[in-house]
Protein backbone atom coordinates (compact mmCIF):
# COMPACT_ATOMS: atom_id res chain seq x y z
CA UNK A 1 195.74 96.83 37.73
CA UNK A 2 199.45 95.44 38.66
CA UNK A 3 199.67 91.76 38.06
CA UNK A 4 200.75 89.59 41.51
CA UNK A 5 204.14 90.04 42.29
CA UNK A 6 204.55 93.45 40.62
CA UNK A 7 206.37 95.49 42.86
CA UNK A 8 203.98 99.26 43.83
CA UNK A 9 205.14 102.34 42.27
CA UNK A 10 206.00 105.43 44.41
CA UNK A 11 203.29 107.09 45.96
CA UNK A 12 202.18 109.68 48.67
CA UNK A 13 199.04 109.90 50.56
CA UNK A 14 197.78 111.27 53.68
CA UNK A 15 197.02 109.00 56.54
CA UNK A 16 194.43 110.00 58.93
CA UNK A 17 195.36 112.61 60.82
CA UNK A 18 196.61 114.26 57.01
CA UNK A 19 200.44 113.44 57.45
CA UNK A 20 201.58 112.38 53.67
CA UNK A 21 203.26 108.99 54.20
CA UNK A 22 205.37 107.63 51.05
CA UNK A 23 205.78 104.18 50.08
CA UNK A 24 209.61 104.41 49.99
CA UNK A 25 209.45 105.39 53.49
CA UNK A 26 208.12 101.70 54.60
CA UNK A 27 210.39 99.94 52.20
CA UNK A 28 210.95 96.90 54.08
CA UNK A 29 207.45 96.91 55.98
CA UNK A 30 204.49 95.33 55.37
CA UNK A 31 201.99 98.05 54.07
CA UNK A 32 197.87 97.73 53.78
CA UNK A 33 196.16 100.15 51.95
CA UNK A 34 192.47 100.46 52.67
CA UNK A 35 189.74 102.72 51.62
CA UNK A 36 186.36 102.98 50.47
CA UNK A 37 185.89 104.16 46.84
CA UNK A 38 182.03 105.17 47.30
CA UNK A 39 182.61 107.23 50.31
CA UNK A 40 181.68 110.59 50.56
CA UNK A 41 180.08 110.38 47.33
CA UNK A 42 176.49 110.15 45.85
CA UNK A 43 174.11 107.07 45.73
């Protein structure tokens, strides 16, 4: 858990169509990551 106004470190991830899309490349932007920890798993 970072604590408010800890600034992100560097990561990758794909986006929906499975393009990896790194932090550092939206330095500058605002950036919203969203996803749903249960999904495509059991109960």
């Amino acid at each position: 858990m970072l604590a408010p106004g800890t600034v992100a470190p560097e990561f990758t991830l794909p986006d929906q169509d499975g393009t990896d899309v790194r932090l550092a490349d939206e330095r500058g932007h605002w950036v919203v990551l969203w996803w749903y920890p249960k999904a495509s798993t059991p109960g």
